[in-house]
Protein backbone atom coordinates (compact mmCIF):
# COMPACT_ATOMS: atom_id res chain seq x y z
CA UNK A 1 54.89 69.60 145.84
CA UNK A 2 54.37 73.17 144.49
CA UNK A 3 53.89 71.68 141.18
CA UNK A 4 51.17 70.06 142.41
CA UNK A 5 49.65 73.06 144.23
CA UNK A 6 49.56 74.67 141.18
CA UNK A 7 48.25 72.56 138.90
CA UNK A 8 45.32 72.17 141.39
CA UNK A 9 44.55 75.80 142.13
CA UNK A 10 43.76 76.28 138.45
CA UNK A 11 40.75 73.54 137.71
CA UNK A 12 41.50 70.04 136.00
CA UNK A 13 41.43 70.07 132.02
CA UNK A 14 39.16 68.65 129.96
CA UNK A 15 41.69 65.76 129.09
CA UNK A 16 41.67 65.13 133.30
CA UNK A 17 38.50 65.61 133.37
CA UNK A 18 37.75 62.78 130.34
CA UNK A 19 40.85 60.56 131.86
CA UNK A 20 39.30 60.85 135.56
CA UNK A 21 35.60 59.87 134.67
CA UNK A 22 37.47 56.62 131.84
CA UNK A 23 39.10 55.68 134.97
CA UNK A 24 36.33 55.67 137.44
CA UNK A 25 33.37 54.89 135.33
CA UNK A 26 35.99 51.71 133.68
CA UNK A 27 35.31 53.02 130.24
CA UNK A 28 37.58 53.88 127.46
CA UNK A 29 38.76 57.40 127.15
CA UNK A 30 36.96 57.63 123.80
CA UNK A 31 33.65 56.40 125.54
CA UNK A 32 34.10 59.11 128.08
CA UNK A 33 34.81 61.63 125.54
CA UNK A 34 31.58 60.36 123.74
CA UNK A 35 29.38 60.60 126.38
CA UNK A 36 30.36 64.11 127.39
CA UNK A 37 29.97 65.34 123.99
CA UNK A 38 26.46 63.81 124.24
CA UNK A 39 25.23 65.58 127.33
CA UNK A 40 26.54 68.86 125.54
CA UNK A 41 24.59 68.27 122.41
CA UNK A 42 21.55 67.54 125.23
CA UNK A 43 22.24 71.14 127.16
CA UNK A 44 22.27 72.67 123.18
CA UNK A 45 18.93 71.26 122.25
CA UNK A 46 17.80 72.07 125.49
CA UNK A 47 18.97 75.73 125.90
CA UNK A 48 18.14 76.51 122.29
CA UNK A 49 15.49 78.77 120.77
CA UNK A 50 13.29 75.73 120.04
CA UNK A 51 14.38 73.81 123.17
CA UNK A 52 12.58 74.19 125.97
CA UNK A 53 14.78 76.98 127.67
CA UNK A 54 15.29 74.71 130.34
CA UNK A 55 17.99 71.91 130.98
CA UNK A 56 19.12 69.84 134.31
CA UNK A 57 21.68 67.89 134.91
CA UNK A 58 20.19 65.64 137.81
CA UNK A 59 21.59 65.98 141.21
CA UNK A 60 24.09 68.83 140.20
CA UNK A 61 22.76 72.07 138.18
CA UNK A 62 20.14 73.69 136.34
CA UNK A 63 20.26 75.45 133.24
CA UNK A 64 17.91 77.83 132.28
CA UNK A 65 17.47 80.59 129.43
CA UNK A 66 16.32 84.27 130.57
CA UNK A 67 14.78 86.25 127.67
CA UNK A 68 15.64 90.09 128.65
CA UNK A 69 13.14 92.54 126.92
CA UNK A 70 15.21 95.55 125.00
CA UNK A 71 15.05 99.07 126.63
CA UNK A 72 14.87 102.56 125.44
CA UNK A 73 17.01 105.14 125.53
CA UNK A 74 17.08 107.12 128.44
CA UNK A 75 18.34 110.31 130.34
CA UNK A 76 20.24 109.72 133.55
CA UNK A 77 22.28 111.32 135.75
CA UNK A 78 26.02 110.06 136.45
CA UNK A 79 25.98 110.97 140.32
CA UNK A 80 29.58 111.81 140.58
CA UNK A 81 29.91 114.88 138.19
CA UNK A 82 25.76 115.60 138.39
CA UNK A 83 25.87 115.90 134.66
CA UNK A 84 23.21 114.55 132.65
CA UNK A 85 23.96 110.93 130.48
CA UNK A 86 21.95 109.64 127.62
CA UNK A 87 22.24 105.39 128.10
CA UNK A 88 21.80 103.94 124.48
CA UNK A 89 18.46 101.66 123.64
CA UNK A 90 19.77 97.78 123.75
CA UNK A 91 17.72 94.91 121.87
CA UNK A 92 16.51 91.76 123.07
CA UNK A 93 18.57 89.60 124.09
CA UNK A 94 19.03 85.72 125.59
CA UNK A 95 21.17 85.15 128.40
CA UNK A 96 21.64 81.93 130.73
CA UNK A 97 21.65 80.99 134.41
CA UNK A 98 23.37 78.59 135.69
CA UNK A 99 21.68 77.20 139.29
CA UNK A 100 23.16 74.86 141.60
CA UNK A 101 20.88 71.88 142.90
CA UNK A 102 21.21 70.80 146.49
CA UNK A 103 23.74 68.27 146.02
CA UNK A 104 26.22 70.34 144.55
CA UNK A 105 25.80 72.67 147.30
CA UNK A 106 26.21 70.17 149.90
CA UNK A 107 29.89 69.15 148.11
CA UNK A 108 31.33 72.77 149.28
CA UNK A 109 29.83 71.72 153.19
């Protein structure tokens, strides 16, 4: 029983993941393992610099890409020892946000 308590407190693996939607869906392994594949290859063209920058998967998430601008270098002030701080100029850069949809809020109710 532990065992099991365990196994379950850290997340099913992709193999239980694939074996789990086989199983339900009544699909070969193989199948399953295709189709997941496919919907990451969709999130990639998606998600990509000639994608859209936008990808959802319906009734569970969206995906989207943020485009942060760079900053300068500046002065600050670290406000524990009052001494002055240059923070180093950072480029451009992509990053992505994950958003649930109502649904898979409504799974944690």
């Amino acid at each position: 029983m532990a065992d099991a308590a365990k196994a379950t407190a850290k997340g099913p693996s992709k193999g239980e993941i694939l074996a789990a939607a086989a199983e339900h869906a009544g699909i070969s392994r193989k199948q399953a393992a295709a189709v997941l594949e496919s919907l990451s290859e969709q999130i990639k063209k998606g998600v990509s610099k000639k994608g859209p920058g936008i990808f959802t998967v319906p009734g569970l998430m969206k995906i989207k890409v943020i485009n942060k601008p760079a900053t300068k270098a500046r002065k600050g002030i670290n406000p524990f020892t009052k001494e002055e701080v240059m923070f180093k100029a950072k480029p451009a850069s992509r990053a992505i946000k994950i958003r649930p949809l109502k649904t898979l809020k409504d799974f944690t109710k």
